[in-house]
Protein backbone atom coordinates (compact mmCIF):
# COMPACT_ATOMS: atom_id res chain seq x y z
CA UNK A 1 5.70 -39.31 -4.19
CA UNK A 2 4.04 -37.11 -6.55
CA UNK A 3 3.15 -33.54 -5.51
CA UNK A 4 -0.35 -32.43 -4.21
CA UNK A 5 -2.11 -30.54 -7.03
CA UNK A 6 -3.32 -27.75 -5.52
CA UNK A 7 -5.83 -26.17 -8.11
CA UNK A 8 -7.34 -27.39 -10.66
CA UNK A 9 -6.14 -25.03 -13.30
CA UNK A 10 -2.50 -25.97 -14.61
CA UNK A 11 0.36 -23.48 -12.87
CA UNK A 12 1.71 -23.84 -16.10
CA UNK A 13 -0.94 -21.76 -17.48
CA UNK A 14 -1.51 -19.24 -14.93
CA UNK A 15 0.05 -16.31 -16.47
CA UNK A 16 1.88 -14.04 -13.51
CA UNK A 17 2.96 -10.18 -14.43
CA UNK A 18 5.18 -8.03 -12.07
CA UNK A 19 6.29 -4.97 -12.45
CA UNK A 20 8.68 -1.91 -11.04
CA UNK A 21 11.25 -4.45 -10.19
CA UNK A 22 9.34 -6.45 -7.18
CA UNK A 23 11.60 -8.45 -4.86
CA UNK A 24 12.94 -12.10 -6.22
CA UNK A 25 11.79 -13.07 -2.79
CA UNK A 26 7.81 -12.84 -4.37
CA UNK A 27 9.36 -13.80 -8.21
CA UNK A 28 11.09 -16.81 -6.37
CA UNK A 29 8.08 -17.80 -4.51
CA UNK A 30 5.70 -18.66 -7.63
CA UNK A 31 8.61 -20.23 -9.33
CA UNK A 32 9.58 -23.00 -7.01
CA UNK A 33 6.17 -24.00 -6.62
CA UNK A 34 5.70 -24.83 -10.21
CA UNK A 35 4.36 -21.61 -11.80
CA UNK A 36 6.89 -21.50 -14.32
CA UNK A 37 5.06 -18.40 -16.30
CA UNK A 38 6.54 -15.60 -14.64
CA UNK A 39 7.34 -12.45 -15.98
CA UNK A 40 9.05 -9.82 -14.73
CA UNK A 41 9.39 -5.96 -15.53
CA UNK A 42 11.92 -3.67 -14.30
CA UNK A 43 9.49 -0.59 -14.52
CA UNK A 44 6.36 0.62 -14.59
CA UNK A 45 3.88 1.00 -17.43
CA UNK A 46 1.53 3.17 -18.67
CA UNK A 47 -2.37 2.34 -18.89
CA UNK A 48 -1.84 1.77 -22.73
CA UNK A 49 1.08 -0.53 -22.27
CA UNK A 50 -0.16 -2.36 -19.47
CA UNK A 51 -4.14 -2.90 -21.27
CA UNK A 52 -2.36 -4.52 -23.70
CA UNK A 53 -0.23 -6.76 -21.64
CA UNK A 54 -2.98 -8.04 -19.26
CA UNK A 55 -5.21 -9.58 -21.65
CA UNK A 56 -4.26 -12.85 -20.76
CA UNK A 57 -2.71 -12.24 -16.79
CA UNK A 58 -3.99 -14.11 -14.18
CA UNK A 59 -2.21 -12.26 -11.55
CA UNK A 60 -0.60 -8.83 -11.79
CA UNK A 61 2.12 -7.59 -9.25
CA UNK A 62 2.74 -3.38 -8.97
CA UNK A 63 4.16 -1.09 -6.29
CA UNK A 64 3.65 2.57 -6.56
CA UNK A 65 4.08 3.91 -9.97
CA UNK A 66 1.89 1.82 -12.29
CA UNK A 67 -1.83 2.62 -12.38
CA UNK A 68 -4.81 0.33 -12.79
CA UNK A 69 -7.75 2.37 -13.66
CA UNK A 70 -11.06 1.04 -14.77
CA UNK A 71 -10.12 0.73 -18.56
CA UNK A 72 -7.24 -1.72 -17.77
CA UNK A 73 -9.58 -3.58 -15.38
CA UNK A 74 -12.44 -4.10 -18.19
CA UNK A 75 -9.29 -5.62 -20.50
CA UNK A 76 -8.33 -7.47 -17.87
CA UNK A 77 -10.87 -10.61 -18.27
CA UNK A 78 -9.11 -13.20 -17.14
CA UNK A 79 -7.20 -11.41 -13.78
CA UNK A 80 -7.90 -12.58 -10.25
CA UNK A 81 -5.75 -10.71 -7.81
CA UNK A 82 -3.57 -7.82 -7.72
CA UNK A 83 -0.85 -7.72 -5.65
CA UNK A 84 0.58 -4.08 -4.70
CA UNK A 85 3.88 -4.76 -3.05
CA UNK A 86 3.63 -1.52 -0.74
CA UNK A 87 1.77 -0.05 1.49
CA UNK A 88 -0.92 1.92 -0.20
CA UNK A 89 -3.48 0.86 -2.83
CA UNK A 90 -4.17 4.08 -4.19
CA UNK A 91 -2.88 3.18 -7.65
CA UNK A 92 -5.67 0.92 -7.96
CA UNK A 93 -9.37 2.34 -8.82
CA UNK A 94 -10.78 -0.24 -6.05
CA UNK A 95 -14.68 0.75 -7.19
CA UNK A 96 -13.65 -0.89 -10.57
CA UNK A 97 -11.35 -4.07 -8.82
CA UNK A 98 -15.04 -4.83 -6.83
CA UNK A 99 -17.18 -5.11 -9.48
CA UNK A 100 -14.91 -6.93 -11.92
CA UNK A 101 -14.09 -9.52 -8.88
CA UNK A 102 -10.50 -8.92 -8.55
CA UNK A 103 -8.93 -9.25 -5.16
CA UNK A 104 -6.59 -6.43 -4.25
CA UNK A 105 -3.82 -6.81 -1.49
CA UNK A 106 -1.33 -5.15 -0.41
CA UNK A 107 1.39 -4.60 2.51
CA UNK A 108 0.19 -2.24 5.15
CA UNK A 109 2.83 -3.06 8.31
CA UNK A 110 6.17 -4.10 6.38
CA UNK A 111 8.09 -0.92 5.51
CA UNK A 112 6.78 0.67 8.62
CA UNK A 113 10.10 0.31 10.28
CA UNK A 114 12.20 1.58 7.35
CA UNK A 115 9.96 4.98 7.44
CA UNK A 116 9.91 5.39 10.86
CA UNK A 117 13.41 5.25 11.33
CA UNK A 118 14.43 7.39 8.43
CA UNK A 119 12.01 10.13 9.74
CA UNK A 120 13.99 9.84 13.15
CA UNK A 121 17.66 9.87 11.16
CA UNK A 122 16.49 13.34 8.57
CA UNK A 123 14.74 15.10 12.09
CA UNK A 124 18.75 14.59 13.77
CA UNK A 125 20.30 15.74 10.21
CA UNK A 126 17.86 18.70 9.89
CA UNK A 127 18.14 20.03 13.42
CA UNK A 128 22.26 19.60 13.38
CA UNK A 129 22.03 21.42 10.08
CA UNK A 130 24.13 18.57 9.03
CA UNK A 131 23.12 19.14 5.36
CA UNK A 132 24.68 22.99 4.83
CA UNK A 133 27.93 21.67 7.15
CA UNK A 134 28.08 18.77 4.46
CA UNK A 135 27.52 20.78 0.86
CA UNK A 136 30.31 23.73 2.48
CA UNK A 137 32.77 20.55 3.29
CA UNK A 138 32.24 19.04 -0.76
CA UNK A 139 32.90 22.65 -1.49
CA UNK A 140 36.44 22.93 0.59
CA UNK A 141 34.60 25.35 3.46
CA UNK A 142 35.18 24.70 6.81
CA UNK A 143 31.96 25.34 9.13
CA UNK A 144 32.82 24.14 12.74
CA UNK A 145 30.10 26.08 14.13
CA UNK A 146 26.99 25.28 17.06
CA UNK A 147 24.60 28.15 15.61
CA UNK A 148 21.61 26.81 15.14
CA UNK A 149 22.78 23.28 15.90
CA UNK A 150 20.02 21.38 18.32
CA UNK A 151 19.77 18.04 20.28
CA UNK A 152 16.57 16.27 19.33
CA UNK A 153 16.45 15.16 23.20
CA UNK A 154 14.01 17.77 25.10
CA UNK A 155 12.44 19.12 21.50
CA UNK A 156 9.01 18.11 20.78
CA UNK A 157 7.93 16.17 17.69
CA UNK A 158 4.10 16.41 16.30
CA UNK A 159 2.90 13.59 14.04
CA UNK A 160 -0.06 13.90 11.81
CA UNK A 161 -1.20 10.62 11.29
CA UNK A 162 -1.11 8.40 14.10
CA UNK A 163 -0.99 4.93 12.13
CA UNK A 164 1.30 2.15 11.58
CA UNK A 165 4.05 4.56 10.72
CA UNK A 166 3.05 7.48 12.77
CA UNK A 167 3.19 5.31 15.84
CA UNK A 168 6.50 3.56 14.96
CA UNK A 169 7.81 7.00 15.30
CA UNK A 170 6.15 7.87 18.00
CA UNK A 171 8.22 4.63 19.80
CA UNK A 172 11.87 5.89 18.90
CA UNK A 173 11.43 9.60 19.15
CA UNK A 174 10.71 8.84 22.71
CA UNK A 175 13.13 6.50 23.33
CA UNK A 176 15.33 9.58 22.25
CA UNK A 177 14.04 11.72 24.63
CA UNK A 178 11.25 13.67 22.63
CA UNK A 179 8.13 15.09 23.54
CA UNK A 180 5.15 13.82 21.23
CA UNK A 181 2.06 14.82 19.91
CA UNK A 182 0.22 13.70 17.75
CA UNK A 183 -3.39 14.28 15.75
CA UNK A 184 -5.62 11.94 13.69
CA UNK A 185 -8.63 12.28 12.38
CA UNK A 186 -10.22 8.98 14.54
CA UNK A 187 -9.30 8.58 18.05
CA UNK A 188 -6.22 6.87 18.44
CA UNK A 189 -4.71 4.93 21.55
CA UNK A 190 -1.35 6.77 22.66
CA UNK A 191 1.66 4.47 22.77
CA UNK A 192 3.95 5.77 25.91
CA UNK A 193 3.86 9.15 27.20
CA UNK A 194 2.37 10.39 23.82
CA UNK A 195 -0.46 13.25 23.90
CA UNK A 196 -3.20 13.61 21.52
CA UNK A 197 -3.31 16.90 19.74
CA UNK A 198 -7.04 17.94 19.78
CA UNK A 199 -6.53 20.26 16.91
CA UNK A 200 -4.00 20.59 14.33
CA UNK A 201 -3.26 24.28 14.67
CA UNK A 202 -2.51 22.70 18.43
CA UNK A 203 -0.52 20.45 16.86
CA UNK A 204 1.64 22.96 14.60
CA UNK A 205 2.03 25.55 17.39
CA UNK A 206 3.98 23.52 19.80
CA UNK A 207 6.31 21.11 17.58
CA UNK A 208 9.65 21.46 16.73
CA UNK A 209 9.35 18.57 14.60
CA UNK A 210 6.53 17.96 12.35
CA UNK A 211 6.17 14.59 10.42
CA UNK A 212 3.64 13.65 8.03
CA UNK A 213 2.02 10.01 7.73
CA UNK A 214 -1.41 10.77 6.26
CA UNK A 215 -3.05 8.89 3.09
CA UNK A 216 -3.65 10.78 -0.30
CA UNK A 217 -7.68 11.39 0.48
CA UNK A 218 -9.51 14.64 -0.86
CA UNK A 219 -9.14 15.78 2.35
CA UNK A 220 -5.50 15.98 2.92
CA UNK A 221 -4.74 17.60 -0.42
CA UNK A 222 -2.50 20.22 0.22
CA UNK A 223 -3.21 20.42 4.42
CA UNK A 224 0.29 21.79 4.45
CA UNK A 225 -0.54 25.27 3.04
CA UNK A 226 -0.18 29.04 2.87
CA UNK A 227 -2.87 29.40 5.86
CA UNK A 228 -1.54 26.67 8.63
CA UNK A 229 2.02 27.42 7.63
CA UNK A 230 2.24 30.22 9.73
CA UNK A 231 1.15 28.52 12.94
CA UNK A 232 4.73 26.65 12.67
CA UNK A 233 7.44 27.49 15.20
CA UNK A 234 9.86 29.81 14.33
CA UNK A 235 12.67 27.37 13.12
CA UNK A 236 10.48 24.62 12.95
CA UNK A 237 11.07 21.08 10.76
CA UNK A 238 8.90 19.62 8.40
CA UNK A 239 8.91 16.16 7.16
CA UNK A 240 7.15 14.56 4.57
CA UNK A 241 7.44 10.97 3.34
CA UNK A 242 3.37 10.36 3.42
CA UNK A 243 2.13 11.33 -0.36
CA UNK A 244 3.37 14.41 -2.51
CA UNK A 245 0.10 16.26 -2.53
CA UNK A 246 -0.51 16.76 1.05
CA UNK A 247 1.92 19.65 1.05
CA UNK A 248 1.86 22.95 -0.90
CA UNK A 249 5.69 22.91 -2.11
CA UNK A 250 5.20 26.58 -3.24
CA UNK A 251 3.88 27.61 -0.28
CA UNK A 252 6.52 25.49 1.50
CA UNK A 253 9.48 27.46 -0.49
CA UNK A 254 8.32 30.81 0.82
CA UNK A 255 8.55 29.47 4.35
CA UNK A 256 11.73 28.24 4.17
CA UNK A 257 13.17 31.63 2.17
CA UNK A 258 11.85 34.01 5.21
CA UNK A 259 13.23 31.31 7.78
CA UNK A 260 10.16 30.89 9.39
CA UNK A 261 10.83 27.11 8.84
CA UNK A 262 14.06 25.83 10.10
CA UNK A 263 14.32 23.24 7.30
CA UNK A 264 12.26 20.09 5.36
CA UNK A 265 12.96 17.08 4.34
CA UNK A 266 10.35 15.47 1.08
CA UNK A 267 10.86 12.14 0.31
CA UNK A 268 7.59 12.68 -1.78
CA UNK A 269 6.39 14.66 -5.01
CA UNK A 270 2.98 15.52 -6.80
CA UNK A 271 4.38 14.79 -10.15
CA UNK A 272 7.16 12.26 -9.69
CA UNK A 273 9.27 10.82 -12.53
CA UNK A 274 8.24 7.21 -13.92
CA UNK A 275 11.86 5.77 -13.35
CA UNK A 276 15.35 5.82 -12.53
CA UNK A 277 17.56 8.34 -14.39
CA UNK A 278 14.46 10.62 -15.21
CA UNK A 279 14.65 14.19 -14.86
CA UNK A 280 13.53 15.65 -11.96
CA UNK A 281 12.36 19.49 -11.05
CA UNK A 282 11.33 20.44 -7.36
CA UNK A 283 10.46 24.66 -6.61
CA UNK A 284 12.95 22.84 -3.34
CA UNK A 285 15.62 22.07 -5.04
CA UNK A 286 19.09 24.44 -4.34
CA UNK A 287 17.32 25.66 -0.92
CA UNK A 288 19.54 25.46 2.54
CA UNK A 289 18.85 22.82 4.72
CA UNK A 290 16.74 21.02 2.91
CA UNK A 291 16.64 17.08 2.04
CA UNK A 292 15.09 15.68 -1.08
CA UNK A 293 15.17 12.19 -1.62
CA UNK A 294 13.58 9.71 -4.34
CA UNK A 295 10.68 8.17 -3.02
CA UNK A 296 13.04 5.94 -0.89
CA UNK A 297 10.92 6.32 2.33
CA UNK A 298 9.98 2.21 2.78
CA UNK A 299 12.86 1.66 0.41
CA UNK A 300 15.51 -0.61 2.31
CA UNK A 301 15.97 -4.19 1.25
CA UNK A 302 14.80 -5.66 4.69
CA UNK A 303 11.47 -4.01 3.75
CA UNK A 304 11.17 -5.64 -0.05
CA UNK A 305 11.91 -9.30 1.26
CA UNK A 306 9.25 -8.02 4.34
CA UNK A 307 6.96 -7.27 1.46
CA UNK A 308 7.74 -9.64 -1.23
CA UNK A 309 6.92 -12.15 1.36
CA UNK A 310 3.53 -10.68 3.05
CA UNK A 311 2.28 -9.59 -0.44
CA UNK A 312 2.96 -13.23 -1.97
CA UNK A 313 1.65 -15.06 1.01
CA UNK A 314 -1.63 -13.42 0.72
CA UNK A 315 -1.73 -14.16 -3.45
CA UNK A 316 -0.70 -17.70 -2.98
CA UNK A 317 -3.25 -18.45 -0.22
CA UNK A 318 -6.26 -16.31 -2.41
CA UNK A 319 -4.94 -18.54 -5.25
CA UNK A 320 -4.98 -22.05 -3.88
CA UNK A 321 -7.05 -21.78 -1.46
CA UNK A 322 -9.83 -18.80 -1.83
CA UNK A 323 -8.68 -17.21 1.83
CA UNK A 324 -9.58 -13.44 0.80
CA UNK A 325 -8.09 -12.17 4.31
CA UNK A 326 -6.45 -8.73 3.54
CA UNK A 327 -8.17 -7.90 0.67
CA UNK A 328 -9.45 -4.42 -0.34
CA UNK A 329 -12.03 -5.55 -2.32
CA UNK A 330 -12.82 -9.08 -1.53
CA UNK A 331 -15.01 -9.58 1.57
CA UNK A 332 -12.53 -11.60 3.82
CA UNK A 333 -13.23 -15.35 4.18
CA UNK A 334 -10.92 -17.92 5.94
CA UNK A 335 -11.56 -21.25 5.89
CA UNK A 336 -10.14 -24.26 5.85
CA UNK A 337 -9.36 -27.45 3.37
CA UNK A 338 -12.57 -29.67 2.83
CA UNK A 339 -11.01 -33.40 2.37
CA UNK A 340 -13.06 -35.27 -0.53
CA UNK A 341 -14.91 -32.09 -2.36
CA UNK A 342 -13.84 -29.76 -4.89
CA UNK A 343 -13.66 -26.37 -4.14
CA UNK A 344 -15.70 -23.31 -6.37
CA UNK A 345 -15.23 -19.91 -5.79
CA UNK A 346 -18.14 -17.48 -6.78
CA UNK A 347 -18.58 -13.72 -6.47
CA UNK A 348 -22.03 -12.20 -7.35
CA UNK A 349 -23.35 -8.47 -7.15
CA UNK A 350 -24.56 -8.19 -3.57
CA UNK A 351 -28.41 -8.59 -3.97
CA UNK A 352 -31.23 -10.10 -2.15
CA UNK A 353 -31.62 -13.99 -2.95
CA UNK A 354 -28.43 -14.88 -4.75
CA UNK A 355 -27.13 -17.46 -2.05
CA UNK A 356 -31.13 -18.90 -2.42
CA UNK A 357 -30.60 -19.09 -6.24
CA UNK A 358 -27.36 -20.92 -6.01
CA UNK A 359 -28.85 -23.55 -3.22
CA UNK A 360 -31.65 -24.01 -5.36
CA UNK A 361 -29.60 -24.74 -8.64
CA UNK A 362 -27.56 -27.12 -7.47
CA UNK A 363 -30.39 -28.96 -5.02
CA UNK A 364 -32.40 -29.46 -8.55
CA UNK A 365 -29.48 -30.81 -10.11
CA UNK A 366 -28.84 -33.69 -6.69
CA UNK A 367 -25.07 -31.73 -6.12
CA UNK A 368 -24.38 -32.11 -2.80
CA UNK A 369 -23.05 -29.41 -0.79
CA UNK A 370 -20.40 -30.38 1.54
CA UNK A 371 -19.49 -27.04 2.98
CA UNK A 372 -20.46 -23.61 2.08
CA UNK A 373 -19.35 -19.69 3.67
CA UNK A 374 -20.70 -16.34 2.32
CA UNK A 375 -19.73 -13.11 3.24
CA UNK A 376 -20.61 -9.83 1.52
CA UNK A 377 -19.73 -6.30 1.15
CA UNK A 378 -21.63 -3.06 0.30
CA UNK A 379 -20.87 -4.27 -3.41
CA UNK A 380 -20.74 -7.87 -3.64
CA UNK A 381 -20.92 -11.30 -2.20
CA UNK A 382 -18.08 -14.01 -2.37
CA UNK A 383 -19.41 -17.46 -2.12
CA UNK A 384 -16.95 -21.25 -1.11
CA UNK A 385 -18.70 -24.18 -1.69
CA UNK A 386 -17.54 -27.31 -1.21
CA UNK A 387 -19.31 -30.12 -3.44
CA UNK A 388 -19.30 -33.30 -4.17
CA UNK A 389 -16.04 -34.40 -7.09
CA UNK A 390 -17.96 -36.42 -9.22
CA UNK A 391 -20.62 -33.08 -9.79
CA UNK A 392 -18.33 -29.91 -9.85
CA UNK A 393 -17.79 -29.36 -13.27
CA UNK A 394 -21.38 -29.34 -13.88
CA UNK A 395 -22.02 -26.96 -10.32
CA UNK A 396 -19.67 -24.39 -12.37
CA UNK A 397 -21.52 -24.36 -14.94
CA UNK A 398 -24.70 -23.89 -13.48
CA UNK A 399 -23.26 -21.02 -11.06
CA UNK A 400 -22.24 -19.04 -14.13
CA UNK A 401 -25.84 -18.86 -15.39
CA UNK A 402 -26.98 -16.94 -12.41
CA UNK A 403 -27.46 -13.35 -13.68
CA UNK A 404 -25.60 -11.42 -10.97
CA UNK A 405 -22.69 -13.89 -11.19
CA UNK A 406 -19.31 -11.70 -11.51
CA UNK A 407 -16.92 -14.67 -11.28
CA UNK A 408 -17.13 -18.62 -11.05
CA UNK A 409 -13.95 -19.64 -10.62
CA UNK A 410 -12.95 -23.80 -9.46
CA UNK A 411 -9.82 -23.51 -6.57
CA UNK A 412 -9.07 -27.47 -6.62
């Protein structure tokens, strides 16, 4: 029995780009379902490289490193979705994805587990001051010694940013025996025993550990600073594997030197090197009791498959079936298979009397409408219609000559 075909356009000739070595699990997925024109990078690119190489890409696949500003957008005239396979979408100017009618996804819940549990492991390193006790062994020092050597169990932990990772941690820091707070800009449910923080100096002043899991917004640039760096413990921990600019490093260093912090550990960097084997400079680097690691916060192998496979999922079902659930830039629309029609997909600036304009166009011209779903946005409106087969070629045609038309694209 021959296969279904499930859109119209040949997989052949959908052209798929991923980059920063994305799981096989995603690679895998578009190959064994006939989408044989699959390439794959091993790093990222810059915005010259990549403007070149997405002339022609139908679907582009990043993580963290590569950046998709509005120029590679407007050379990007034949893209539909972009998949970032992590759990920000920061790297993406989302004002431009709208209005060129891309659809942006990403993987907010699948590397929440990997975080959260490396956060726990560094907090039980840092208070142990495993890390000195480890560089004086590689040196041939012995330094059997309980100064300054804690149980997490009793100590309180604050975490700034009570989201999917925030409260992840919140879950096995208790289950350890920890006190937490926590603070948030909205108002967050507690999970356990947990206390809301109504401040953030109230926050500071009472943790032993403090763990970052805040998004890279103008308003958490450098929140870690000289000023609310003093309202630490004495011998207090910071963590940080949120984004590199919510913490002043410099101000950082001079905390740790007078040992009013009891030690950090970054996983994160403003300026980060663009791949492996780069050099790398940190004001951190050389300091006691202090980790610094790569970036490596979600970076476990049960989180790629996790996010090869969410991230995928959500491409294949925009792709073959229109289902914009999850997108950033899409309004979300799911709906299900209409048997006997074909299926058009059209996104349109968000004005008064487009959906009136399309009904109209297609009445005059006798295409029935089997089904039809709108949704909009503060930007734009994404249209399904469901018409008759023996008219749909013709309903595409007339849906790109409405002037606010973005995108007519036919699913199947």
């Amino acid at each position: 029995m021959a296969e279904k075909k499930l859109t119209s356009y040949p997989k052949e000739k959908i052209n798929i780009l991923f980059l920063e070595n994305i799981s096989d699990v995603a690679v895998n997925r578009f190959i064994d379902t006939g989408y044989s024109n699959v390439k794959k990078l091993t790093g990222a690119v810059n915005q010259e490289e990549l403007i070149k190489a997405i002339k022609d890409v139908h679907i582009l696949g990043i993580r963290s490193k590569t950046q998709v500003t509005p120029e590679v957008l407007k050379a990007a005239q034949k893209l539909q979705a972009i998949g970032c396979f992590c759990i920000g979408v920061n790297q993406v100017n989302l004002d431009a994805a709208t209005k060129h009618g891309v659809a942006v996804f990403n993987a907010p819940y699948s590397n929440t587990r990997s975080v959260a549990e490396l956060v726990i492991a560094a907090s039980i390193m840092l208070v142990r001051k495993i890390i000195d006790k480890n560089k004086a062994a590689h040196e041939g020092r012995w330094m059997k010694d309980a100064s300054g050597s804690h149980e997490l169990r009793g100590k309180t932990i604050g975490i700034i940013g009570y989201g999917n990772i925030g409260s992840q941690v919140s879950v096995l820091a208790e289950a350890l025996g920890m006190k937490v707070l926590f603070y948030d800009a909205e108002t967050k449910m507690p999970l356990g025993n947990a206390t809301d923080s109504k401040t953030l100096k109230e926050l500071l002043k009472n943790a032993d550990v403090v763990t970052l899991h805040i998004p890279e917004i103008p308003s958490t640039e450098n929140l870690i600073n000289k000023t609310n760096l003093p309202y630490f413990k004495k011998g207090a921990i910071l963590i940080n594997y949120a984004r590199g600019t919510v913490v002043d490093l410099n101000a950082l260093r001079k905390f740790l030197l007078s040992d009013h912090l009891g030690g950090a550990a970054i996983d994160v960097f403003p300026v980060e090197p663009e791949k492996n084997g780069d050099q790398f400079e940190s004001v951190l680097q050389g300091l006691p009791n202090v980790i610094l690691t790569p970036h490596i916060g979600g970076s476990t192998q049960e989180a790629q498959m996790n996010i090869g496979e969410d991230v995928s999922n959500k491409l294949f079902n925009y792709l073959e079936k229109g289902i914009s659930t999850g997108s950033h830039t899409l309004p979300a629309l799911a709906l299900p298979p209409q048997e006997g029609a074909h299926r058009i997909l059209h996104i349109h600036q968000n004005v008064p009397g487009v959906l009136s304009q399309v009904n109209t166009l297609l009445g005059k011209h006798k295409i029935n409408i089997v089904a039809q779903y709108l949704k909009n946005n503060d930007q734009i409106g994404y249209v399904v219609l469901d018409v008759d087969k023996s008219l749909s070629r013709n309903a595409v045609e007339l849906l790109k000559s409405i002037k606010e038309t973005i995108k007519v694209r036919m699913l199947y």
